[in-house]
Each structure stands twice: as C-alpha cells, then as structure tokens.
PDB file of N, CA and C in Angstrom:
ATOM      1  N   UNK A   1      -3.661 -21.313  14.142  1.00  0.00           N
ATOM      2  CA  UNK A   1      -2.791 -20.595  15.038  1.00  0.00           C
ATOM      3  C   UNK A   1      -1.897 -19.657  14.230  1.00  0.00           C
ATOM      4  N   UNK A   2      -1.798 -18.762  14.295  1.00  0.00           N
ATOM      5  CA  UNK A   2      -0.943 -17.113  14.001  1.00  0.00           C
ATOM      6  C   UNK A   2       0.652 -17.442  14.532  1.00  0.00           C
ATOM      7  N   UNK A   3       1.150 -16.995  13.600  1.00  0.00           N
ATOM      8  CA  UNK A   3       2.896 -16.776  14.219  1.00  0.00           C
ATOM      9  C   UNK A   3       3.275 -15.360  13.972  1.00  0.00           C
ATOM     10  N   UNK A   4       4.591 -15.000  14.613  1.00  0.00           N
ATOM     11  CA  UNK A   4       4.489 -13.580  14.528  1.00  0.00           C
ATOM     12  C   UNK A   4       5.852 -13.393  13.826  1.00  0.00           C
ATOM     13  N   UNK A   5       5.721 -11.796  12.982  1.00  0.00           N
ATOM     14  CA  UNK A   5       6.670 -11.834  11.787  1.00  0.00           C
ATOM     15  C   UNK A   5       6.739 -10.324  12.110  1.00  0.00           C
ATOM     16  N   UNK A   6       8.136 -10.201  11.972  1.00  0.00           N
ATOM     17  CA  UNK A   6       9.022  -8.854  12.468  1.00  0.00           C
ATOM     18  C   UNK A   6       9.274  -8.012  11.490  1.00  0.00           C
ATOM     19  N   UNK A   7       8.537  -6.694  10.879  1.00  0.00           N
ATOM     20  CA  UNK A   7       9.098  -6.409   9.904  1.00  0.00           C
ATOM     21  C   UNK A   7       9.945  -5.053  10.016  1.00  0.00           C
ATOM     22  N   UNK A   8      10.916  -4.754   9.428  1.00  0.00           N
ATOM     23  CA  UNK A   8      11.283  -3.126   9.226  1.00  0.00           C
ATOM     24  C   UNK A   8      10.904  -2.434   8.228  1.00  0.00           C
ATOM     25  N   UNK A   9      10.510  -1.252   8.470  1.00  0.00           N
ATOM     26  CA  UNK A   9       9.528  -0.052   7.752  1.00  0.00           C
ATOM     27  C   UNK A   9      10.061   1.199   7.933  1.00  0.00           C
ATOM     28  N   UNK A  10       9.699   1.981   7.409  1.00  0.00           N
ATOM     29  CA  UNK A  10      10.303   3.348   7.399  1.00  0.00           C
ATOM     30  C   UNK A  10       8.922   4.035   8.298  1.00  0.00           C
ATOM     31  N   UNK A  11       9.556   4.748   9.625  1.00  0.00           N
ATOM     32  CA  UNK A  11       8.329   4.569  10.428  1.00  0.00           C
ATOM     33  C   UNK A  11       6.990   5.737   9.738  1.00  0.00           C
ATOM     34  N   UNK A  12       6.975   6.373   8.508  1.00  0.00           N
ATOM     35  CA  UNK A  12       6.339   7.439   7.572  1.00  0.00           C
ATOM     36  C   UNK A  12       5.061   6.557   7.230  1.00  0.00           C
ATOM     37  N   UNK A  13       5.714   5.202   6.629  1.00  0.00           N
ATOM     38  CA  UNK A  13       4.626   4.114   6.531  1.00  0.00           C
ATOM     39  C   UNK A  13       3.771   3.395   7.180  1.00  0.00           C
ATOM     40  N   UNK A  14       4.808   2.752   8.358  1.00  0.00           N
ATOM     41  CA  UNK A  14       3.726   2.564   9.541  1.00  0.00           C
ATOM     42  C   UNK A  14       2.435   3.440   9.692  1.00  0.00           C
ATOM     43  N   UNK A  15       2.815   4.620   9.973  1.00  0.00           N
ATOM     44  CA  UNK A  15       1.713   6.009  10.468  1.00  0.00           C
ATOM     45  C   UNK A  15       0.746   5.603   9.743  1.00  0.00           C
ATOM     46  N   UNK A  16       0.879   5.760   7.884  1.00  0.00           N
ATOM     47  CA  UNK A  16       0.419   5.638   6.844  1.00  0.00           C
ATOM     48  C   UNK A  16      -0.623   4.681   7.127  1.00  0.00           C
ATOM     49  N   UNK A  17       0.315   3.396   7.239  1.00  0.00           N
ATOM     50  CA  UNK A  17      -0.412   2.091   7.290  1.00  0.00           C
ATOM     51  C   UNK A  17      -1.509   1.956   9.039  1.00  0.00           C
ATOM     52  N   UNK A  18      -1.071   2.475   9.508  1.00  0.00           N
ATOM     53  CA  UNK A  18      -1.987   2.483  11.063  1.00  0.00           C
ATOM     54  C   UNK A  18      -3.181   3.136  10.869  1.00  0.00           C
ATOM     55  N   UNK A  19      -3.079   4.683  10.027  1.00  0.00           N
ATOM     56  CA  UNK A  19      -4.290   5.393   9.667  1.00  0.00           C
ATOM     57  C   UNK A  19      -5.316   4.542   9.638  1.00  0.00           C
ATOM     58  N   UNK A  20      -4.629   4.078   8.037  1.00  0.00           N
ATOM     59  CA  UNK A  20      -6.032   3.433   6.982  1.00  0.00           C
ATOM     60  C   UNK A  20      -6.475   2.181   7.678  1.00  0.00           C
ATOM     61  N   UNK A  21      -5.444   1.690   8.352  1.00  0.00           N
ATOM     62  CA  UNK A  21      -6.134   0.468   9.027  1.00  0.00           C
ATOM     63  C   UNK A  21      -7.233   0.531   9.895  1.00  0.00           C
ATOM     64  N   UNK A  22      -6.870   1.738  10.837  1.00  0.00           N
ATOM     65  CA  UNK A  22      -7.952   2.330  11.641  1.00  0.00           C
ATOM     66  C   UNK A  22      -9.296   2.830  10.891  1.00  0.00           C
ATOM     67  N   UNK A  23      -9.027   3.248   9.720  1.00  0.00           N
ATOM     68  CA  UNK A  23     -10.100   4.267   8.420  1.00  0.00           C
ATOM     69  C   UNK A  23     -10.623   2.844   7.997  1.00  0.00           C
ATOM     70  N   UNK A  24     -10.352   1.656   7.958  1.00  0.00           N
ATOM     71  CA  UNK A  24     -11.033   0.672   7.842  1.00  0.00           C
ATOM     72  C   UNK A  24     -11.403  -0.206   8.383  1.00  0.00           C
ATOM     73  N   UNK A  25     -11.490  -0.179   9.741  1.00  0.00           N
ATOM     74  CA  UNK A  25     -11.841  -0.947  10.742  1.00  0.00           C
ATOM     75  C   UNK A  25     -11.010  -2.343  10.919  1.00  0.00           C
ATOM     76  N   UNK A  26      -9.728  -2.149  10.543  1.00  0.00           N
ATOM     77  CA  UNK A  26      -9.090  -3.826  10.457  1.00  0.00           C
ATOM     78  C   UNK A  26      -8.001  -3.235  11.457  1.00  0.00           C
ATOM     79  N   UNK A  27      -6.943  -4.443  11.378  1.00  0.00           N
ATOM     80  CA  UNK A  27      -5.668  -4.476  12.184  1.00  0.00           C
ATOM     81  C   UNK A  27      -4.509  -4.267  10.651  1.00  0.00           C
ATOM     82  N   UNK A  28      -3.404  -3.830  11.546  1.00  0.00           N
ATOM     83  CA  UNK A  28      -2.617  -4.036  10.454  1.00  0.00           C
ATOM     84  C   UNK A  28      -2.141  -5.745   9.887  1.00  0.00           C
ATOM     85  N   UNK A  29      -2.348  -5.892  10.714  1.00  0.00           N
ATOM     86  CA  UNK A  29      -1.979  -7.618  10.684  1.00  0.00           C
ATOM     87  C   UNK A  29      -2.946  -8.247   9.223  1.00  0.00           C
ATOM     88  N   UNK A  30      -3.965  -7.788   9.588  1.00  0.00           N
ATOM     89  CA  UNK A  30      -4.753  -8.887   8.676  1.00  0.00           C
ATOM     90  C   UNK A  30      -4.866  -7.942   7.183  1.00  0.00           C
ATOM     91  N   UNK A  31      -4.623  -6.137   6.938  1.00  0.00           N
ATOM     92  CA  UNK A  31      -3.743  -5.759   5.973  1.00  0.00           C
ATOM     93  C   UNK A  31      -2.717  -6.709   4.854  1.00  0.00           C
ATOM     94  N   UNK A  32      -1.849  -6.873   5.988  1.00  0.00           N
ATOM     95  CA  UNK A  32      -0.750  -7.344   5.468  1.00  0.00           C
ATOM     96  C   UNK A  32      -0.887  -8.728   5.543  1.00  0.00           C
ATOM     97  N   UNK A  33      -1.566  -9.560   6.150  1.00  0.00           N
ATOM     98  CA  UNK A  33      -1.825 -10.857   5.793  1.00  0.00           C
ATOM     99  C   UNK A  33      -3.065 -10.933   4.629  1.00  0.00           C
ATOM    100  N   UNK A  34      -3.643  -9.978   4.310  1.00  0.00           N
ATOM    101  CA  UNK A  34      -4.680  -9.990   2.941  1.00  0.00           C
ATOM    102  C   UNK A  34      -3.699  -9.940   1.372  1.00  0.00           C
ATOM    103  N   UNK A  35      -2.907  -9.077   1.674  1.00  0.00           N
ATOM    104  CA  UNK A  35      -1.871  -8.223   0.750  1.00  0.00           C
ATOM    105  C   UNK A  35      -1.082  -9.351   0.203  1.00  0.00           C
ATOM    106  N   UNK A  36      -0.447 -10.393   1.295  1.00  0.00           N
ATOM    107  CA  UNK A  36       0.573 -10.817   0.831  1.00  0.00           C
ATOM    108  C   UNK A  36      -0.104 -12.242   0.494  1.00  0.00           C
ATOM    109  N   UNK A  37      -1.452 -12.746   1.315  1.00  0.00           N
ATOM    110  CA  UNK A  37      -2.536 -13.485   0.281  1.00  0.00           C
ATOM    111  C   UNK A  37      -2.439 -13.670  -1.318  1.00  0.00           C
ATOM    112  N   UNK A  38      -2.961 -12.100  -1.574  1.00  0.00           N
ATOM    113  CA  UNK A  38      -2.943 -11.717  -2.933  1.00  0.00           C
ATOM    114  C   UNK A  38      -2.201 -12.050  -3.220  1.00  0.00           C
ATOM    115  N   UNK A  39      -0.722 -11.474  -2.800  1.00  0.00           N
ATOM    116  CA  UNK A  39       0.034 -11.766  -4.187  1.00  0.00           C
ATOM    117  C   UNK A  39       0.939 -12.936  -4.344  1.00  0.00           C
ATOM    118  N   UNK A  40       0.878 -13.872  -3.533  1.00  0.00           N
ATOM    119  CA  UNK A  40       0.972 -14.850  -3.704  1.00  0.00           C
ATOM    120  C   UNK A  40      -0.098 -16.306  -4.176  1.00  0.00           C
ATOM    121  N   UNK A  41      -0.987 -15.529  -4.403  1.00  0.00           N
ATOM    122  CA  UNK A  41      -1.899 -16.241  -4.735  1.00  0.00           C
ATOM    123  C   UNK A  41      -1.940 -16.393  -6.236  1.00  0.00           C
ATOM    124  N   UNK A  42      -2.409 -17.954  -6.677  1.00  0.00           N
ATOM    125  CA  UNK A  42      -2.787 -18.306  -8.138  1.00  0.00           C
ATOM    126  C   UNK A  42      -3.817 -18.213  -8.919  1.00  0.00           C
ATOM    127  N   UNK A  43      -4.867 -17.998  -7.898  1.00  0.00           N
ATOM    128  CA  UNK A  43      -6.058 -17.590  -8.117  1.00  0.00           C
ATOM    129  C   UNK A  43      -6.297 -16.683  -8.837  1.00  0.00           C
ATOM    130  N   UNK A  44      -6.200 -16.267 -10.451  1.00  0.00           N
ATOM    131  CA  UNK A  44      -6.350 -14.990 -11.246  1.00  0.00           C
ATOM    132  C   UNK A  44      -7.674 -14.131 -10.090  1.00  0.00           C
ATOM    133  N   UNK A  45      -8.476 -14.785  -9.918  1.00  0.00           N
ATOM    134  CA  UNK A  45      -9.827 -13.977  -9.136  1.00  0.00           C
ATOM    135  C   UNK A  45      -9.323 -12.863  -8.190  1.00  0.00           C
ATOM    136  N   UNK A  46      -7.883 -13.401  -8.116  1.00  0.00           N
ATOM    137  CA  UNK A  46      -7.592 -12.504  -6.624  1.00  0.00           C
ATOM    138  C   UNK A  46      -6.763 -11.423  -7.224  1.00  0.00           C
ATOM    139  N   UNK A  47      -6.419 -11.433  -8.648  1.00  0.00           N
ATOM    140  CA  UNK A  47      -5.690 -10.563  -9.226  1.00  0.00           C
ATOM    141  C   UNK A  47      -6.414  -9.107  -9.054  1.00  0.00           C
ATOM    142  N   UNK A  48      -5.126  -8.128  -8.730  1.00  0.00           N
ATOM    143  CA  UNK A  48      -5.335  -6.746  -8.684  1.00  0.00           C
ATOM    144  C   UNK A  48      -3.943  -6.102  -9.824  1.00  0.00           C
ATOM    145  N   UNK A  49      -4.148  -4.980 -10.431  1.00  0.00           N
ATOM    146  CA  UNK A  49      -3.384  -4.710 -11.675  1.00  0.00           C
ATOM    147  C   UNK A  49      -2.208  -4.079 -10.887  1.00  0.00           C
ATOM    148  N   UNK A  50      -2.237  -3.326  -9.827  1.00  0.00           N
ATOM    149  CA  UNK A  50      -1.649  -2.939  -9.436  1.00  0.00           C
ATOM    150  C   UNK A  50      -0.504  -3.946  -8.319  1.00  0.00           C
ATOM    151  N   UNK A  51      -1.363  -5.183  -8.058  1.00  0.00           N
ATOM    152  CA  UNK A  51      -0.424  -6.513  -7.075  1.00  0.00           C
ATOM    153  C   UNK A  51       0.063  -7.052  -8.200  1.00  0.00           C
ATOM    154  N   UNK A  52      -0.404  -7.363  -9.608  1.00  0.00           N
ATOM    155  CA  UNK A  52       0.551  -7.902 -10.812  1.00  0.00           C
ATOM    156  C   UNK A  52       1.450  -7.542 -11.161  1.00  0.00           C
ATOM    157  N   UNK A  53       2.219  -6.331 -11.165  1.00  0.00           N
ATOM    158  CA  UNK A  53       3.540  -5.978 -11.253  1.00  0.00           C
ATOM    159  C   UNK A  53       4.054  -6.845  -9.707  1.00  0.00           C
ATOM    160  N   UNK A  54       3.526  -6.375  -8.813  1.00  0.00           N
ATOM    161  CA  UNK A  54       4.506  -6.573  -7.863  1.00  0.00           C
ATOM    162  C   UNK A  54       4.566  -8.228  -7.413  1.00  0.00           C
ATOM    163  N   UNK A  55       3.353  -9.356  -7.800  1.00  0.00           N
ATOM    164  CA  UNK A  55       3.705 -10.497  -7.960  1.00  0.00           C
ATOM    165  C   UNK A  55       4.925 -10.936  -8.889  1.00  0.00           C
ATOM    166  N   UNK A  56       5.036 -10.797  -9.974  1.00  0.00           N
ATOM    167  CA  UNK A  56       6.286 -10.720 -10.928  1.00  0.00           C
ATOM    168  C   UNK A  56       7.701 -10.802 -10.225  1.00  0.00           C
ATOM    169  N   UNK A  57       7.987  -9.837  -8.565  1.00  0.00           N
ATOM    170  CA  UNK A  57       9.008  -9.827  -7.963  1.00  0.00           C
ATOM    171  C   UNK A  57       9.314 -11.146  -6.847  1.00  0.00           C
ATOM    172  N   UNK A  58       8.140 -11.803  -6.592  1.00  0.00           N
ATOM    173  CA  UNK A  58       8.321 -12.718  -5.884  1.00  0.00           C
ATOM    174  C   UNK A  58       8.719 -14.209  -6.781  1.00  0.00           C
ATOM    175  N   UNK A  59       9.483 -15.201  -6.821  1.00  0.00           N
ATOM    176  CA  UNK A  59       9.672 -16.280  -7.238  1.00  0.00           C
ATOM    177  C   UNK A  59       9.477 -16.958  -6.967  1.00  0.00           C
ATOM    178  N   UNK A  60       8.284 -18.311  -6.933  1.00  0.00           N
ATOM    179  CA  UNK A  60       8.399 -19.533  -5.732  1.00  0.00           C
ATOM    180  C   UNK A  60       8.216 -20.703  -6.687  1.00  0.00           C
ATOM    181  N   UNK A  61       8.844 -21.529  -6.215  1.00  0.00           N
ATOM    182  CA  UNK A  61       9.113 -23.064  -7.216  1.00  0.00           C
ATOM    183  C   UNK A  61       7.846 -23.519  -7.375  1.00  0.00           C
ATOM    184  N   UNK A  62       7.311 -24.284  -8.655  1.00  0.00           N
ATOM    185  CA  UNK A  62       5.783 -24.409  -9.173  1.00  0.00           C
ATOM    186  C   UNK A  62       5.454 -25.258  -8.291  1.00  0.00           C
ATOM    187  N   UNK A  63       5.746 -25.846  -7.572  1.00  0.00           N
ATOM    188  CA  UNK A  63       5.602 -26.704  -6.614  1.00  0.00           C
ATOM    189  C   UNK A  63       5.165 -26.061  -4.967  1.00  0.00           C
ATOM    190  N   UNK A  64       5.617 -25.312  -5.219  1.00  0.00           N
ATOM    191  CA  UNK A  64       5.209 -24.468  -3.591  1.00  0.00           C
ATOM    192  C   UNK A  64       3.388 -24.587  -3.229  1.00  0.00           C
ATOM    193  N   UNK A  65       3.492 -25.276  -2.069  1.00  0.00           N
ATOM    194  CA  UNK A  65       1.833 -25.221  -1.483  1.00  0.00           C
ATOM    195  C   UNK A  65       1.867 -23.669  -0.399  1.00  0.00           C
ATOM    196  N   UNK A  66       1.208 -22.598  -1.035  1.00  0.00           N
ATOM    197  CA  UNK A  66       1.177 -21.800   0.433  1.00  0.00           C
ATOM    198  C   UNK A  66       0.127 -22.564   1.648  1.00  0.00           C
ATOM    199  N   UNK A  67      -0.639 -22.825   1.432  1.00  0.00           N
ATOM    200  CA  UNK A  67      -1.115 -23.165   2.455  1.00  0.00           C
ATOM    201  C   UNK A  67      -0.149 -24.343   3.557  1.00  0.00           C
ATOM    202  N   UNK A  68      -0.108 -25.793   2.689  1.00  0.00           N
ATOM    203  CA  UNK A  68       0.470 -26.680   3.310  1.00  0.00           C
ATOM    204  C   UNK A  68       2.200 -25.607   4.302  1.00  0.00           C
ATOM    205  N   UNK A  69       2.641 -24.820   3.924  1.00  0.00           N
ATOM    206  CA  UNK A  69       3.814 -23.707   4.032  1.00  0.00           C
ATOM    207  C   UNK A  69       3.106 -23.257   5.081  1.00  0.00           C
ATOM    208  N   UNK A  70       1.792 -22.264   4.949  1.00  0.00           N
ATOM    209  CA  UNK A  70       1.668 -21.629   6.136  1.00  0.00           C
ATOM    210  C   UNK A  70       0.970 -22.508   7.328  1.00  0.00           C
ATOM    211  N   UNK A  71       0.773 -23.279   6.828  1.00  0.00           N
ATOM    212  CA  UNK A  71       0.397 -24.445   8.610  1.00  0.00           C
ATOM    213  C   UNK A  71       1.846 -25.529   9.240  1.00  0.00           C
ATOM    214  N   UNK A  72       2.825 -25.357   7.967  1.00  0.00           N
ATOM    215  CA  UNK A  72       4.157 -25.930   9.044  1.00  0.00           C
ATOM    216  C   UNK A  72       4.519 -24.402   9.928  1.00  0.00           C
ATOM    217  N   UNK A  73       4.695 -23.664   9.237  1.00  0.00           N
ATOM    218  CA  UNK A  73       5.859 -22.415  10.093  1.00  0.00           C
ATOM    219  C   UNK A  73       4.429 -22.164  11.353  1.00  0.00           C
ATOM    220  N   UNK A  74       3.556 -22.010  11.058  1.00  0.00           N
ATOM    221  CA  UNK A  74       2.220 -21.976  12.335  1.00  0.00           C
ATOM    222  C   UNK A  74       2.203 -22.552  13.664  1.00  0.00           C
ATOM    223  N   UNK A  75       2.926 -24.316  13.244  1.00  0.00           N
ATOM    224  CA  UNK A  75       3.489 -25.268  14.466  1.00  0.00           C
ATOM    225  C   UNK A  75       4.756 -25.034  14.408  1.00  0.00           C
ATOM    226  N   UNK A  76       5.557 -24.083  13.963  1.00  0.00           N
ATOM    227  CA  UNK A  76       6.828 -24.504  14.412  1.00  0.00           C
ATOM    228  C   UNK A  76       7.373 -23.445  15.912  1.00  0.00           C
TER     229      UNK A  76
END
C-alpha cells in the first residue's frame, strides 16, 4: 500500500519533471520513488556517480531498515 507525500518545488521543475516523465512513459511518483530508492540504498549496484555526491547529504543511523521504515509509515 502507497502513502502520499507532499512536496514543494519550484513550479520550473515540476514542468521539467512532468515532461520527462511523460518522455518516459512513467508517473512522477515512481521517478521519485526510484530516485530516492537509489539513494538511499546500500546496495553499491544501485550506485550512480552522480546520486553519490548527493547520498553523502542524507544521514541515517547504521541501523536504519528502509524497508522495515517504509511498511510502518504505509500502515500508518
């Protein structure tokens, strides 16, 4: 089950981001649920050079399960 997450954007990006989503046959949703996959992910496999700088900005305690994380907030 999907929960829904509110973001603010500068609406230049949206456009941006609606294009290519459309130029690639996806939603923006699953974009940005691929994206933020990545870079939270431990999986070197999933490493992109360009998501490795920007993993570096996120911090999460070595202990963090994303998954077990994204199936509580899912039921909540």
């Amino acid at each position: 089950m999907n929960t829904k997450l509110t973001l603010s954007l500068k609406k230049s990006v949206i456009e941006k981001a609606k294009q290519y989503a459309k130029a690639n046959n996806q939603s923006l949703s699953q974009i940005i649920e691929s994206y933020l996959e990545k870079i939270t992910s431990d999986d070197p496999g999933l490493g992109d050079p360009e998501l490795d700088s920007i993993r570096r900005i996120i911090s999460l305690p070595d202990d963090f399960d994303l998954k077990k994380e994204s199936r509580i907030s899912k039921h909540s």
